[in-house]
Each structure stands twice: as C-alpha cells, then as structure tokens.
N, C-alpha and C. Protein backbone atom coordinates (compact mmCIF):
# COMPACT_ATOMS: atom_id res chain seq x y z
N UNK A 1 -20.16 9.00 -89.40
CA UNK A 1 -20.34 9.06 -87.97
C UNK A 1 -19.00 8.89 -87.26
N UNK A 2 -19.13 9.73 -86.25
CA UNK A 2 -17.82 9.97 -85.25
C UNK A 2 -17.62 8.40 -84.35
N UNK A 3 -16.55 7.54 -84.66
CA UNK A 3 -16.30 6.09 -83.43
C UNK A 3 -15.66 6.89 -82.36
N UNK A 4 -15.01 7.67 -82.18
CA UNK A 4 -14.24 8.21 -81.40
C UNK A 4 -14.92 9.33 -80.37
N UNK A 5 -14.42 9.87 -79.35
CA UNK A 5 -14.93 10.59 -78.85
C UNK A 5 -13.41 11.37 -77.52
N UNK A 6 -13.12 12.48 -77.48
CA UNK A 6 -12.28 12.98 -76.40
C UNK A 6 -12.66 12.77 -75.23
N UNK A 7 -12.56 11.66 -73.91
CA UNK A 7 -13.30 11.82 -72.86
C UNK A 7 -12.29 12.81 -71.63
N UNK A 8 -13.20 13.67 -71.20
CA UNK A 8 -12.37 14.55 -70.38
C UNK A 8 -11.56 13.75 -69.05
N UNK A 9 -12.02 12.62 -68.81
CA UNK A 9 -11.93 11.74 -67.18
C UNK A 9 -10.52 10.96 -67.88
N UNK A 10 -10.27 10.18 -69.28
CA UNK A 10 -9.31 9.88 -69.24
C UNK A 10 -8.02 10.13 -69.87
N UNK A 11 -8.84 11.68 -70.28
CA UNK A 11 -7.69 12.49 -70.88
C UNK A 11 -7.32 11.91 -72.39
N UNK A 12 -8.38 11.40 -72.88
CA UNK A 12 -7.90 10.49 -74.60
C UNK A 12 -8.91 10.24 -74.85
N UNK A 13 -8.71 10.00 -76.23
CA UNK A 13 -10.52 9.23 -77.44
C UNK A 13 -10.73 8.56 -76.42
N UNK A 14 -11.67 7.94 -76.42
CA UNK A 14 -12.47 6.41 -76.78
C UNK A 14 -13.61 6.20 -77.25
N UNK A 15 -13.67 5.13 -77.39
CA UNK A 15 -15.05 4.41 -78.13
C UNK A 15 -16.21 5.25 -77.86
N UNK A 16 -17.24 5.60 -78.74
CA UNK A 16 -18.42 6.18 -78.62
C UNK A 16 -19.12 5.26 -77.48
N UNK A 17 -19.14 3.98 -77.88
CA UNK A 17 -19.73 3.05 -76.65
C UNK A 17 -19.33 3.16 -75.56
N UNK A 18 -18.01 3.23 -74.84
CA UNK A 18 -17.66 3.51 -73.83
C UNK A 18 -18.17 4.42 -73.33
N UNK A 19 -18.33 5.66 -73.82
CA UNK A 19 -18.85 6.89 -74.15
C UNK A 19 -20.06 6.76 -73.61
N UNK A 20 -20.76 6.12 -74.23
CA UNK A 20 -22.45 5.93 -74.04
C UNK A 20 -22.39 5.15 -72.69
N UNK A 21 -22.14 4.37 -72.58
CA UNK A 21 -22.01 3.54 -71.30
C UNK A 21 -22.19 4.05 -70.02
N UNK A 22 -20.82 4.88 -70.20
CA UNK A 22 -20.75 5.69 -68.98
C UNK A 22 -21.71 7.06 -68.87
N UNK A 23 -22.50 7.53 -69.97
CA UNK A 23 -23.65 8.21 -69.69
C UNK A 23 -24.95 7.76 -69.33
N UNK A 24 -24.92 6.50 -69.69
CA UNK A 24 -26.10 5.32 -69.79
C UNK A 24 -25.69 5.12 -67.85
N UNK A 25 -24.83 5.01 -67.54
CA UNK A 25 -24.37 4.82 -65.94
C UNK A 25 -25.03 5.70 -65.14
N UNK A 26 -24.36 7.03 -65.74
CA UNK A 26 -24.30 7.94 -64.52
C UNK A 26 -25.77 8.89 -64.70
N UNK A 27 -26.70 8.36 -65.84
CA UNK A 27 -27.74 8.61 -65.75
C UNK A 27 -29.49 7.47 -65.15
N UNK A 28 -28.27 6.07 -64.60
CA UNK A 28 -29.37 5.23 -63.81
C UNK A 28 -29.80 4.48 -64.33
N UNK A 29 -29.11 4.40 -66.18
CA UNK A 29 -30.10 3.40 -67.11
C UNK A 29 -29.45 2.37 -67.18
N UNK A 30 -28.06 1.99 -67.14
CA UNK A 30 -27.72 0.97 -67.23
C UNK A 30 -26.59 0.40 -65.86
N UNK A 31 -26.52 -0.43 -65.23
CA UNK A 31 -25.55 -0.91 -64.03
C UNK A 31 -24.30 -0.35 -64.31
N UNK A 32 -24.01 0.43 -63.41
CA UNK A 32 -22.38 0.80 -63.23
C UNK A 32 -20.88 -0.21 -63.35
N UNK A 33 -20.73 -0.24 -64.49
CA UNK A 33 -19.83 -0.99 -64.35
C UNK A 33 -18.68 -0.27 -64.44
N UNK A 34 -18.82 0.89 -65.86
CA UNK A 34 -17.74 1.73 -65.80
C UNK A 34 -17.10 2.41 -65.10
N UNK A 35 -18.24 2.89 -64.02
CA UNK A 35 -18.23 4.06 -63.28
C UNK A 35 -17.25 3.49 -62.14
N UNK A 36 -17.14 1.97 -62.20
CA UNK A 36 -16.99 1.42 -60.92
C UNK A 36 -15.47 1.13 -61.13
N UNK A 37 -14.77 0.79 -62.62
CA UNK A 37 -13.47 0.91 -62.78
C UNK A 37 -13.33 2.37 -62.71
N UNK A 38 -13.78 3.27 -63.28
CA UNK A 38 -13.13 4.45 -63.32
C UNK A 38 -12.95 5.16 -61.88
N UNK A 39 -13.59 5.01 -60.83
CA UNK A 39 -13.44 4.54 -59.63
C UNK A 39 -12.29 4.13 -58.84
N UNK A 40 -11.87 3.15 -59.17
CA UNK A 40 -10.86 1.67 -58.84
C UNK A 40 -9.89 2.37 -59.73
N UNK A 41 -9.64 3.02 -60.92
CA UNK A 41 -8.70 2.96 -61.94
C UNK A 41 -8.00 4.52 -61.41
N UNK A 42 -8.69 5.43 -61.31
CA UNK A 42 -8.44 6.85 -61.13
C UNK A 42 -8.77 7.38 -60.09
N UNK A 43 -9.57 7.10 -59.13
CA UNK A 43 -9.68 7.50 -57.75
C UNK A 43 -11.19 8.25 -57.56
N UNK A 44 -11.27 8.56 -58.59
CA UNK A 44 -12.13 9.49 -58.38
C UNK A 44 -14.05 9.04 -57.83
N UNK A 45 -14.69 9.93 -56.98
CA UNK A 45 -15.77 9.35 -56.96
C UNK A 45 -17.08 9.73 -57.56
N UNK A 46 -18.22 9.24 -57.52
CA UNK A 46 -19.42 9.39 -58.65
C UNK A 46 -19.65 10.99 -58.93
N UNK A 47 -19.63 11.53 -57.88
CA UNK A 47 -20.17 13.11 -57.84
C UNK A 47 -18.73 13.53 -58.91
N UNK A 48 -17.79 13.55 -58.73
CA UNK A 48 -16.61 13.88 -59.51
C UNK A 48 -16.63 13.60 -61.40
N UNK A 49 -17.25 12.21 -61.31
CA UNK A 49 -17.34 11.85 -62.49
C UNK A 49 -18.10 12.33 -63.15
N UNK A 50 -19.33 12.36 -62.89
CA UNK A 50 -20.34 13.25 -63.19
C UNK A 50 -20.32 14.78 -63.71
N UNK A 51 -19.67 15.08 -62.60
CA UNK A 51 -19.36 16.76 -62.78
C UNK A 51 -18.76 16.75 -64.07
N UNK A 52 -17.89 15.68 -64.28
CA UNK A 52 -16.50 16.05 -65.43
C UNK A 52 -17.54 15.43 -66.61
N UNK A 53 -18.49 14.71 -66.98
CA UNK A 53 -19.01 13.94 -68.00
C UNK A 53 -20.27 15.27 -68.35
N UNK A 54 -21.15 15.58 -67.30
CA UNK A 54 -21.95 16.78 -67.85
C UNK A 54 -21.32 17.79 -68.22
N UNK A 55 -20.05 18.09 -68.39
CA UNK A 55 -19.29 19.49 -68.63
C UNK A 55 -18.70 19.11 -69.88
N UNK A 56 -18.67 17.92 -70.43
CA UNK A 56 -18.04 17.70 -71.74
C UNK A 56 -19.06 17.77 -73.26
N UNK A 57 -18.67 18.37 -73.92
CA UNK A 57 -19.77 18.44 -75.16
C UNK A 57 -20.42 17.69 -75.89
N UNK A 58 -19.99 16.41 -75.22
CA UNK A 58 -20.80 15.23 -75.86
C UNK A 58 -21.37 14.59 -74.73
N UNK A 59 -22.00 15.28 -74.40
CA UNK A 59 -23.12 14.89 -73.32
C UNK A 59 -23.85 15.44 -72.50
N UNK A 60 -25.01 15.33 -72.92
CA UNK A 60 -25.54 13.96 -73.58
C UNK A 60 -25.37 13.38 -74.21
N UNK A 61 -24.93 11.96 -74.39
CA UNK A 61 -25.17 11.23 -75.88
C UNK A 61 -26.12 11.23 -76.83
C-alpha cells in the first residue's frame, strides 16, 4: 500500500492521512481543520481547494 500521495494544493507527497483528512473535510465528514491551515498557510479559499482536490486522481479516497 501507497503512504504517500502527490497533493496538487501543496505541490509535494504527503501522508495518505493528510490526504484523507482533507477529503474527509471538504466532503462534511470530519471538522475542518486542514482546510482551515491550508487556508491561513496558502491563501487560498474552500471553493479553490476543492476544485484542486476533486481534479486530483486520488480522489476520492
């Protein structure tokens, strides 16, 4: 099994969990936490993130 994953938002791997997290977010199941640094960290806002997380091939998780 793949730990890693290319995320398009920070331009590098990360963690499958991270990964999941932030799909687990931006699909309502779990409290935004990620969504809320990536936010604060990169500027960007929910509709943005979204756009860029459904367009990546691992995601769905």
């Amino acid at each position: 099994m793949k730990n890693k994953y290319f995320c398009p938002i920070f331009q590098r791997e990360i963690d499958n969990g991270k990964c999941l997290d932030i799909n687990f977010e931006i699909e309502k199941i779990k409290k935004p936490e990620e969504i809320i640094l990536i936010k604060r960290i990169l500027g960007f806002n929910e509709s943005k993130i979204k756009c860029i997380c459904m367009s990546c091939k691992n995601y769905p998780m």
